[in-house]
Protein backbone atom coordinates (compact mmCIF):
# COMPACT_ATOMS: atom_id res chain seq x y z
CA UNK A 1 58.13 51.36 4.72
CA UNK A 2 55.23 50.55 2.20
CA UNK A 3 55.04 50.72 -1.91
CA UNK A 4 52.24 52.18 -3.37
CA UNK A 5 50.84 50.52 -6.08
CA UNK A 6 53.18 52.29 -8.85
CA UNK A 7 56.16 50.81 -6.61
CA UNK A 8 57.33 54.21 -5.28
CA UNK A 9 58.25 53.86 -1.16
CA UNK A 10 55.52 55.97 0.54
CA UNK A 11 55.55 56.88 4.53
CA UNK A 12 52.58 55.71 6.65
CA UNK A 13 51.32 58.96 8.85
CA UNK A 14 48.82 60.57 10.79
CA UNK A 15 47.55 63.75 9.69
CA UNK A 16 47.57 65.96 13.09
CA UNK A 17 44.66 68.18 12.14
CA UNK A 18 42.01 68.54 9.50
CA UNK A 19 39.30 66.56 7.92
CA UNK A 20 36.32 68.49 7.10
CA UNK A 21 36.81 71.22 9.88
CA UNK A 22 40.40 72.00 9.20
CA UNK A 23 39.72 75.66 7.98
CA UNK A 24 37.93 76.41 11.04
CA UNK A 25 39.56 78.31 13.59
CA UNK A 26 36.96 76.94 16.29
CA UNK A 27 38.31 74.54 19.06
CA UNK A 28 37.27 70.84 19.40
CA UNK A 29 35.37 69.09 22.05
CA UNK A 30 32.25 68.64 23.27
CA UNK A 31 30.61 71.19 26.29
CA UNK A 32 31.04 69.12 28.76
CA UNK A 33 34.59 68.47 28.15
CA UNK A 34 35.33 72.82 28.18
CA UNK A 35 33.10 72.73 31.41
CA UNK A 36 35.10 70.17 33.08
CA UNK A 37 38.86 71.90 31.75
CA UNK A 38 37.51 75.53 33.17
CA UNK A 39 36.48 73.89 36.47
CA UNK A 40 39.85 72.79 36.70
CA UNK A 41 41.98 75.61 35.52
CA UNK A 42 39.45 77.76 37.45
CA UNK A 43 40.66 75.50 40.93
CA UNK A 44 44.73 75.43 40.38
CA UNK A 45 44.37 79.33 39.48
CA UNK A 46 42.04 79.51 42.98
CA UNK A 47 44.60 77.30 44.73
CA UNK A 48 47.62 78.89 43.37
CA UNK A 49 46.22 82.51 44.37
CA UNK A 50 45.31 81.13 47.91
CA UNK A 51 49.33 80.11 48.79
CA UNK A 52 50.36 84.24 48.42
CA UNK A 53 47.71 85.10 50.47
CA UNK A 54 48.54 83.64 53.42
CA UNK A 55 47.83 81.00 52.93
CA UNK A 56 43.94 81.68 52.86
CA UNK A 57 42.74 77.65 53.52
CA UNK A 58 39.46 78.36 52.65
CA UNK A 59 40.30 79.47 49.08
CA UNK A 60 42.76 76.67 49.08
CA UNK A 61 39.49 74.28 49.57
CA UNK A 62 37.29 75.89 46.97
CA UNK A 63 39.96 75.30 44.93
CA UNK A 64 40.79 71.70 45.43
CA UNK A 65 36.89 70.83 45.48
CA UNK A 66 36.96 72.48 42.12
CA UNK A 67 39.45 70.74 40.74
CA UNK A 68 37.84 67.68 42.49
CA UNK A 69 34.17 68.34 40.83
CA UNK A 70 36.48 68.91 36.96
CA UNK A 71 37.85 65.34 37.44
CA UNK A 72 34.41 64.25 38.07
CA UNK A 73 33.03 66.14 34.91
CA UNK A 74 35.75 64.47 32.91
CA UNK A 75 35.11 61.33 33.94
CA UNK A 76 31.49 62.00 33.30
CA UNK A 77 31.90 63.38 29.92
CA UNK A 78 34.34 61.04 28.90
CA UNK A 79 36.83 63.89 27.73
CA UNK A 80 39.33 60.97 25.96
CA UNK A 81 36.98 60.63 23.65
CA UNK A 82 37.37 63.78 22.10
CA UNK A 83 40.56 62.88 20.54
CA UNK A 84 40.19 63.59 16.39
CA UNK A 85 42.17 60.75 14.37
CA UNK A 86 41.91 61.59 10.61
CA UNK A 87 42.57 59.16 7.91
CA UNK A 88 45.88 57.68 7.43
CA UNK A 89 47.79 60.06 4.13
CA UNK A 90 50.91 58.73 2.28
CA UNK A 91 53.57 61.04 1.62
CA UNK A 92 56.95 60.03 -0.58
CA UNK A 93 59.86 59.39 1.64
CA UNK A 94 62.33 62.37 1.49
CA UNK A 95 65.37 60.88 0.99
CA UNK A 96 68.42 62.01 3.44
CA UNK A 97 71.45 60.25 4.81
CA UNK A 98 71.49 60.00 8.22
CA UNK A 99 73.40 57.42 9.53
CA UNK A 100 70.10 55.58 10.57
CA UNK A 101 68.94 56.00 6.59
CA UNK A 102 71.89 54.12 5.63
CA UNK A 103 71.28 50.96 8.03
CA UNK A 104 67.66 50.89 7.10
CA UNK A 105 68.75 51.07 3.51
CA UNK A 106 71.17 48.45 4.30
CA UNK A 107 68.72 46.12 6.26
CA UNK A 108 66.04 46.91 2.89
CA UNK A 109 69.06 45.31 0.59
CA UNK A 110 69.71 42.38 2.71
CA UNK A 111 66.02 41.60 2.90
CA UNK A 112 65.66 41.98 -0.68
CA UNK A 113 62.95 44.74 -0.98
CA UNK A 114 64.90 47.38 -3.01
């Protein structure tokens, strides 16, 4: 728990989504990162298929080399690195009284930070 500079207790979050492109309903990511997801969606859903069918092994294989060549794209396009962290934003606490409120609250009087 923080105090913003007019004293009132603020909560330090993440925003999930938004910055400049929050409007948009277009996906994130780069090309490569999509390319490397469909190749591996693309190989469970050819694996998956392949176990009803038989099994078929040879659509098994395409499916697991698919998968296989999606890993390697990831690694290749460094998919992690999509990740979108926004700015930290400071919201007021709500105040509520869960038990866990009132020990904090209790810890915050002990301490002396009221």
């Amino acid at each position: 728990m923080a105090h913003s500079r007019h004293g009132t207790r603020y909560v330090r979050g993440y925003v999930t989504e938004g910055g400049m492109w929050a409007p948009t309903t277009s996906h994130r990511g780069r090309v490569g990162s999509w390319i490397a997801v469909a190749l591996i969606i693309t190989g469970f859903t050819l694996a998956a298929v392949s176990l009803p069918l038989g099994p078929d092994w040879w659509l098994m294989g395409a499916g697991l080399i698919a998968m296989a060549l999606g890993g390697l794209v990831c690694l290749a396009a460094d998919i992690f690195t999509d990740v979108v962290l926004d700015d930290p934003r400071y919201d007021e606490e709500e105040m509520h009284s869960t038990p866990l409120h009132k020990i904090k609250e209790r810890q915050r009087e002990l301490s002396g930070d009221a």
